[in-house]
N, C-alpha and C. Protein backbone atom coordinates (compact mmCIF):
# COMPACT_ATOMS: atom_id res chain seq x y z
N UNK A 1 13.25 3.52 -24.63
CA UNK A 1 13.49 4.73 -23.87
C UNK A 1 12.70 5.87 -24.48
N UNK A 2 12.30 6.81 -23.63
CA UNK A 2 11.18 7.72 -24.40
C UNK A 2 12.48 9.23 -23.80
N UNK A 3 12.47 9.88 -24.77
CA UNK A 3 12.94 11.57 -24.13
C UNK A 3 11.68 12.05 -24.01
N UNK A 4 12.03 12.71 -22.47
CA UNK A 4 11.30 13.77 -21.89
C UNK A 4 11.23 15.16 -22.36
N UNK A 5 11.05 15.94 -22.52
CA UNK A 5 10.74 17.35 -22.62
C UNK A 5 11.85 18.41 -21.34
N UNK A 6 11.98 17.62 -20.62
CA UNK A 6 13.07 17.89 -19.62
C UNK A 6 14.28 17.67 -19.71
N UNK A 7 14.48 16.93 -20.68
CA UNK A 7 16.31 16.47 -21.72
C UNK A 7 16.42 15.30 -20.84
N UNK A 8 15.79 14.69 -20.41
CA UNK A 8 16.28 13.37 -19.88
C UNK A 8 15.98 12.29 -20.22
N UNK A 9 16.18 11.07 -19.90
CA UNK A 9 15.79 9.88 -20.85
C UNK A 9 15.46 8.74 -19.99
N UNK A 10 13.99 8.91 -19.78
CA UNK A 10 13.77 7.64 -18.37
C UNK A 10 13.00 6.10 -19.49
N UNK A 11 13.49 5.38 -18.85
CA UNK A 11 12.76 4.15 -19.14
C UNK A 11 11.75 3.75 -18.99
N UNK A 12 10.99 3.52 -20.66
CA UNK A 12 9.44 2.76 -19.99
C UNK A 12 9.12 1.85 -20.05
N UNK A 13 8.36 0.98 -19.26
CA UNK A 13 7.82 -0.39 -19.20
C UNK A 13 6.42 -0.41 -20.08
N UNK A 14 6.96 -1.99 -20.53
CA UNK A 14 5.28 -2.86 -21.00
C UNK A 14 4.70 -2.84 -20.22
N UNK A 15 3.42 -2.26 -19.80
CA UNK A 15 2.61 -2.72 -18.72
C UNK A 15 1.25 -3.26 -20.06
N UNK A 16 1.02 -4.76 -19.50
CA UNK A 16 0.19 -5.25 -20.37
C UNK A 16 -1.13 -5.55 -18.96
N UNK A 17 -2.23 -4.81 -19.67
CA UNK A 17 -2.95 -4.56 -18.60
C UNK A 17 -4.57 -5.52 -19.15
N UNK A 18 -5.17 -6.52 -18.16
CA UNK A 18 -6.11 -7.44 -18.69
C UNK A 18 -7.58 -6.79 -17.92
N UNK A 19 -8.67 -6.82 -18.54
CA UNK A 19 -9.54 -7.05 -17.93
C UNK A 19 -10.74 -8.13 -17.32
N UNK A 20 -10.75 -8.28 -16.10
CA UNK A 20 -11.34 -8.97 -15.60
C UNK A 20 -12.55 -9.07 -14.89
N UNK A 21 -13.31 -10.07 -15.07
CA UNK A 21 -14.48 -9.94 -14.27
C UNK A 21 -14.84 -10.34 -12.86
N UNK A 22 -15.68 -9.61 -11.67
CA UNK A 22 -16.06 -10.35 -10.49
C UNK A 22 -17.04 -11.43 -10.87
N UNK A 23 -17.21 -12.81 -10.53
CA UNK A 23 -18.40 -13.38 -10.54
C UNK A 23 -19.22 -13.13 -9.23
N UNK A 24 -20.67 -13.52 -9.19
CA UNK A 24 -21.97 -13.27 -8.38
C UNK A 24 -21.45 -13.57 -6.79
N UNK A 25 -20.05 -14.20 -6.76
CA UNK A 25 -20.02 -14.20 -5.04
C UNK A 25 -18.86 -13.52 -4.88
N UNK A 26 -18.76 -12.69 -5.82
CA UNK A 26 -17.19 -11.82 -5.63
C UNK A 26 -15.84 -12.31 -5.71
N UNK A 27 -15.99 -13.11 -6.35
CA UNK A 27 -14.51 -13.79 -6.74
C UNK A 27 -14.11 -13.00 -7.95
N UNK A 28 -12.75 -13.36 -7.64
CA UNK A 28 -11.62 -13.00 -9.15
C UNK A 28 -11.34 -13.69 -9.98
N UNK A 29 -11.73 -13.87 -11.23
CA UNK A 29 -11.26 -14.65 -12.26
C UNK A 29 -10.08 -14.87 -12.59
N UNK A 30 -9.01 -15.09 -12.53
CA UNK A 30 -7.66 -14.35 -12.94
C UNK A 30 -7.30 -15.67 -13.92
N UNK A 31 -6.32 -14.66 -14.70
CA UNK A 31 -5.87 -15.57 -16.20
C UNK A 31 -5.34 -16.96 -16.26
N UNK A 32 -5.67 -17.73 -17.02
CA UNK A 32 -5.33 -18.81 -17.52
C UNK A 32 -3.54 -19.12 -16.81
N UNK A 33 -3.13 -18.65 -16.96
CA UNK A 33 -1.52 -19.29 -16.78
C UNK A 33 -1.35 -19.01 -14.81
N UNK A 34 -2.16 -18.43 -14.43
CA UNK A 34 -2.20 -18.58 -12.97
C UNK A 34 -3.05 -19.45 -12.66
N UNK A 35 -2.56 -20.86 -11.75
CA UNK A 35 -2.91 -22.40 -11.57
C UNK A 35 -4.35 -22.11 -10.42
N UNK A 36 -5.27 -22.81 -10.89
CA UNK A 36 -6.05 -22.73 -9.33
C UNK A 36 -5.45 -23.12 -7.88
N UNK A 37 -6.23 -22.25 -7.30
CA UNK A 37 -5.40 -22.01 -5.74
C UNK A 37 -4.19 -21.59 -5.59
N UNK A 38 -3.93 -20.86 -6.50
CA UNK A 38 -2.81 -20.01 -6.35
C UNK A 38 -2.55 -18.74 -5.41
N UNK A 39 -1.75 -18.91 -4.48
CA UNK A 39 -1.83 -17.52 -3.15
C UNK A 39 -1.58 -16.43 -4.31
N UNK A 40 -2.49 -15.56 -3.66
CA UNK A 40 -2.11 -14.13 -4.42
C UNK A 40 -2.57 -13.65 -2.84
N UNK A 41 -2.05 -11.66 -2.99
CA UNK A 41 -2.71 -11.02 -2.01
C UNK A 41 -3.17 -9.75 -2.87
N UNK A 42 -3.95 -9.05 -2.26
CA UNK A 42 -4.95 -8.51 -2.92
C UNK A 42 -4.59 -7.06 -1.65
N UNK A 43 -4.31 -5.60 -2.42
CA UNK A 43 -3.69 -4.78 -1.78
C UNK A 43 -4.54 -3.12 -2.32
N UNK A 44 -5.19 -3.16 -1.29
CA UNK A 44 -6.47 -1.69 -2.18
C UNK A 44 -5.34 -0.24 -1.98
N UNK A 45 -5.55 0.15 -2.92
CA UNK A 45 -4.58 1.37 -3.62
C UNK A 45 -5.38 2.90 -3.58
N UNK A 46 -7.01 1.99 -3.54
CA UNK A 46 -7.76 3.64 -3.52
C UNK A 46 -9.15 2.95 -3.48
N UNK A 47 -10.17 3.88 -3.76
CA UNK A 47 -11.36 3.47 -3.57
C UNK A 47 -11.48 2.55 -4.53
N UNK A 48 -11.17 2.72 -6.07
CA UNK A 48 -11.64 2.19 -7.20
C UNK A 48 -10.50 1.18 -7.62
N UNK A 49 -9.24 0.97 -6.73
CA UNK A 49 -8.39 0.15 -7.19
C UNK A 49 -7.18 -0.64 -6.66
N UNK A 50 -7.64 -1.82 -6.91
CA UNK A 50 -6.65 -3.12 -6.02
C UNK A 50 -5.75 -3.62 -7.03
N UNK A 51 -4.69 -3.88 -6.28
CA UNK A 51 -3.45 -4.51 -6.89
C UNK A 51 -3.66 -5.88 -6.19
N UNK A 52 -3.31 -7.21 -7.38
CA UNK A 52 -3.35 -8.51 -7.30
C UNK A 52 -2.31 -9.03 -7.65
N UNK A 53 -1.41 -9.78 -6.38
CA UNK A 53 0.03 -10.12 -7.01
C UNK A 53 -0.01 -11.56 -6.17
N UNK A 54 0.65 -12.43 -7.55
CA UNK A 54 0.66 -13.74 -7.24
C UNK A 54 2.56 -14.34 -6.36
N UNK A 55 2.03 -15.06 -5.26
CA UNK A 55 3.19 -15.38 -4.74
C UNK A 55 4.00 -16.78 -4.93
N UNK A 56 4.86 -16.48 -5.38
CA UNK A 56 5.62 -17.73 -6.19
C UNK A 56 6.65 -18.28 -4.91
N UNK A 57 6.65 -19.65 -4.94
CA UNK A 57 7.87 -20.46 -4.17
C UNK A 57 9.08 -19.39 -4.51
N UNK A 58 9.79 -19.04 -3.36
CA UNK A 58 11.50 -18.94 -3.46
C UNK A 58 12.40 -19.83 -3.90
N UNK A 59 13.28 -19.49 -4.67
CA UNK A 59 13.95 -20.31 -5.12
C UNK A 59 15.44 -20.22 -5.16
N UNK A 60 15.70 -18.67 -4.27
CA UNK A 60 17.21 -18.83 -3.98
C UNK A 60 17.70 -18.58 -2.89
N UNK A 61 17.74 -19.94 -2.00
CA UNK A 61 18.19 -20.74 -1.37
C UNK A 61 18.59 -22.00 -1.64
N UNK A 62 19.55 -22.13 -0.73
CA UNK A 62 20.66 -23.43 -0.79
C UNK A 62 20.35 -24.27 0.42
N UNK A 63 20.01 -25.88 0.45
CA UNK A 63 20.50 -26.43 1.45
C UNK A 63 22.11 -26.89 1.32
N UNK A 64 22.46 -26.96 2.84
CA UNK A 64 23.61 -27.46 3.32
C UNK A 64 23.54 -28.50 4.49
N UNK A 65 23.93 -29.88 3.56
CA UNK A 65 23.65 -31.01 4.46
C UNK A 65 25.29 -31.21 5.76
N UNK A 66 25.53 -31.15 6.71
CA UNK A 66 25.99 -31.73 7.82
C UNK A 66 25.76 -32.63 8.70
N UNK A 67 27.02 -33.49 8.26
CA UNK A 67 26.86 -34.84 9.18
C UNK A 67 27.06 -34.83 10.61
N UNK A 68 26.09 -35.53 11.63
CA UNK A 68 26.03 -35.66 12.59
C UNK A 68 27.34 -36.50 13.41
N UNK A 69 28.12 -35.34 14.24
CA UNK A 69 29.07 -36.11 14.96
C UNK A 69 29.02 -36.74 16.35
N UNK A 70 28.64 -38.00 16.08
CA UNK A 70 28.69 -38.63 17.47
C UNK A 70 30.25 -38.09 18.51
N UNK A 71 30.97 -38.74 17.63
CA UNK A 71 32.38 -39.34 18.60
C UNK A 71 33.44 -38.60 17.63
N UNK A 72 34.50 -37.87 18.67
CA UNK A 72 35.70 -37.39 17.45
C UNK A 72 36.91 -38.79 18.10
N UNK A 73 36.72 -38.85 16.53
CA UNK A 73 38.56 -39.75 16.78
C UNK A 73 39.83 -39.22 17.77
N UNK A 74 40.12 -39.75 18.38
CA UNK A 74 41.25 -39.38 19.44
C UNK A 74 42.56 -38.97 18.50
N UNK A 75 43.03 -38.37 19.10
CA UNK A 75 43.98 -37.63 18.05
C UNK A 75 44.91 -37.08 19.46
N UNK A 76 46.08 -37.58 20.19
CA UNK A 76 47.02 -36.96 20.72
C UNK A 76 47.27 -35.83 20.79
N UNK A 77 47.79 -35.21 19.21
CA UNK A 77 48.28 -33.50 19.04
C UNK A 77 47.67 -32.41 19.63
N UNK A 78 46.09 -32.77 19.32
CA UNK A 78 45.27 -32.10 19.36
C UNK A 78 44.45 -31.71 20.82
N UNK A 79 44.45 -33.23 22.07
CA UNK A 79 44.17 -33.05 22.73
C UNK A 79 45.40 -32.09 23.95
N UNK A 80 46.88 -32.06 23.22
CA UNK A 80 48.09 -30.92 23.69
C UNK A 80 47.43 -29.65 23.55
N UNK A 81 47.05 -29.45 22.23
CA UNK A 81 46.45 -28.44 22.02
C UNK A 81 45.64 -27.55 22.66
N UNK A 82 44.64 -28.53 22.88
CA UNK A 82 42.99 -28.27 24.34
C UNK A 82 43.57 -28.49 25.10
N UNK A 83 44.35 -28.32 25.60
CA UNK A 83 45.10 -28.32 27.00
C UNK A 83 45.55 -27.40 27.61
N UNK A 84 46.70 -26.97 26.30
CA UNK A 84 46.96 -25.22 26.59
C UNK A 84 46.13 -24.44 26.43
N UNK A 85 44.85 -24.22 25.60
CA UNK A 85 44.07 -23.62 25.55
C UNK A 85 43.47 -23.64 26.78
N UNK A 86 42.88 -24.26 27.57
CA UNK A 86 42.58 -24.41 28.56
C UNK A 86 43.07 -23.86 29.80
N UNK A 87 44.43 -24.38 30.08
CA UNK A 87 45.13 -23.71 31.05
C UNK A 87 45.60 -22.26 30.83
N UNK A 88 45.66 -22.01 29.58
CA UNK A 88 45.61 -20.11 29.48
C UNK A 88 44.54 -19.89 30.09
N UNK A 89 42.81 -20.53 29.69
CA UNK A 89 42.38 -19.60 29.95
C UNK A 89 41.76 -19.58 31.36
N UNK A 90 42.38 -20.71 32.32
CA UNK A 90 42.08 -20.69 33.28
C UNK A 90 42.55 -20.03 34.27
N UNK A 91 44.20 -19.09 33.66
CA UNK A 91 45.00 -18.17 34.56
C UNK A 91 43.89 -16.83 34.93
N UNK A 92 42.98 -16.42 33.74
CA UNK A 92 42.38 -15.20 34.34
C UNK A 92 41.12 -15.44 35.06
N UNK A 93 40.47 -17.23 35.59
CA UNK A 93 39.60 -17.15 36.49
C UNK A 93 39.90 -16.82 37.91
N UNK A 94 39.05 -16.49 39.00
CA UNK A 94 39.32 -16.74 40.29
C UNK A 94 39.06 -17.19 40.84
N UNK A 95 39.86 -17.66 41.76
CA UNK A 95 39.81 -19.11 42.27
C UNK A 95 38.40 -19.82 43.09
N UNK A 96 37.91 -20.88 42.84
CA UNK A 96 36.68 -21.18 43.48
C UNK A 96 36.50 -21.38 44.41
N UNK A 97 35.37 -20.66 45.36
CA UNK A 97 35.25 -20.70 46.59
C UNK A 97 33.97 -21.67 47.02
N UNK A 98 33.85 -22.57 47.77
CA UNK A 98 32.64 -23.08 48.14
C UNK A 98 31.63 -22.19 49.00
């Protein structure tokens, strides 16, 4: 943490900053621990200066596997159930006309 001159106390970052070279067809060299063919995008900030940021797989997400239901087991109670449901909610249709 650095104090300001203003009595406040903001936080500063490592910025560890590399230099790099263009080669003869304008490519970017970029460091060792970034894999070849690695997506980056490349984002111009001003005349004299681009930001290069590498895009990494997501990794928080979850799958959720669900089994495919053909057929539900017959179950009595249940088809009482869908029944009344049904006939409630068929009191507020009107009646069908051909």
């Amino acid at each position: 943490m650095q104090r300001m001159r203003c009595g406040g106390i903001f936080p500063s970052m490592k910025i560890e900053l590399e230099s790099r070279q263009v080669d003869g067809k304008r490519r970017l060299l970029m460091p060792p621990e970034c894999p070849p063919r690695s997506a980056v995008t490349i984002q111009r900030l001003d005349q004299e200066t681009w930001l290069v940021k590498r895009h990494r797989p997501r990794k928080d997400y979850k799958i959720v596997v669900i089994p495919a239901i053909d057929r539900l087991s017959d179950d009595p109670e249940w088809e009482k159930t869908e029944l009344a449901i049904a006939r409630h909610c068929s009191q507020r249709l009107p009646p069908f006309e051909e």
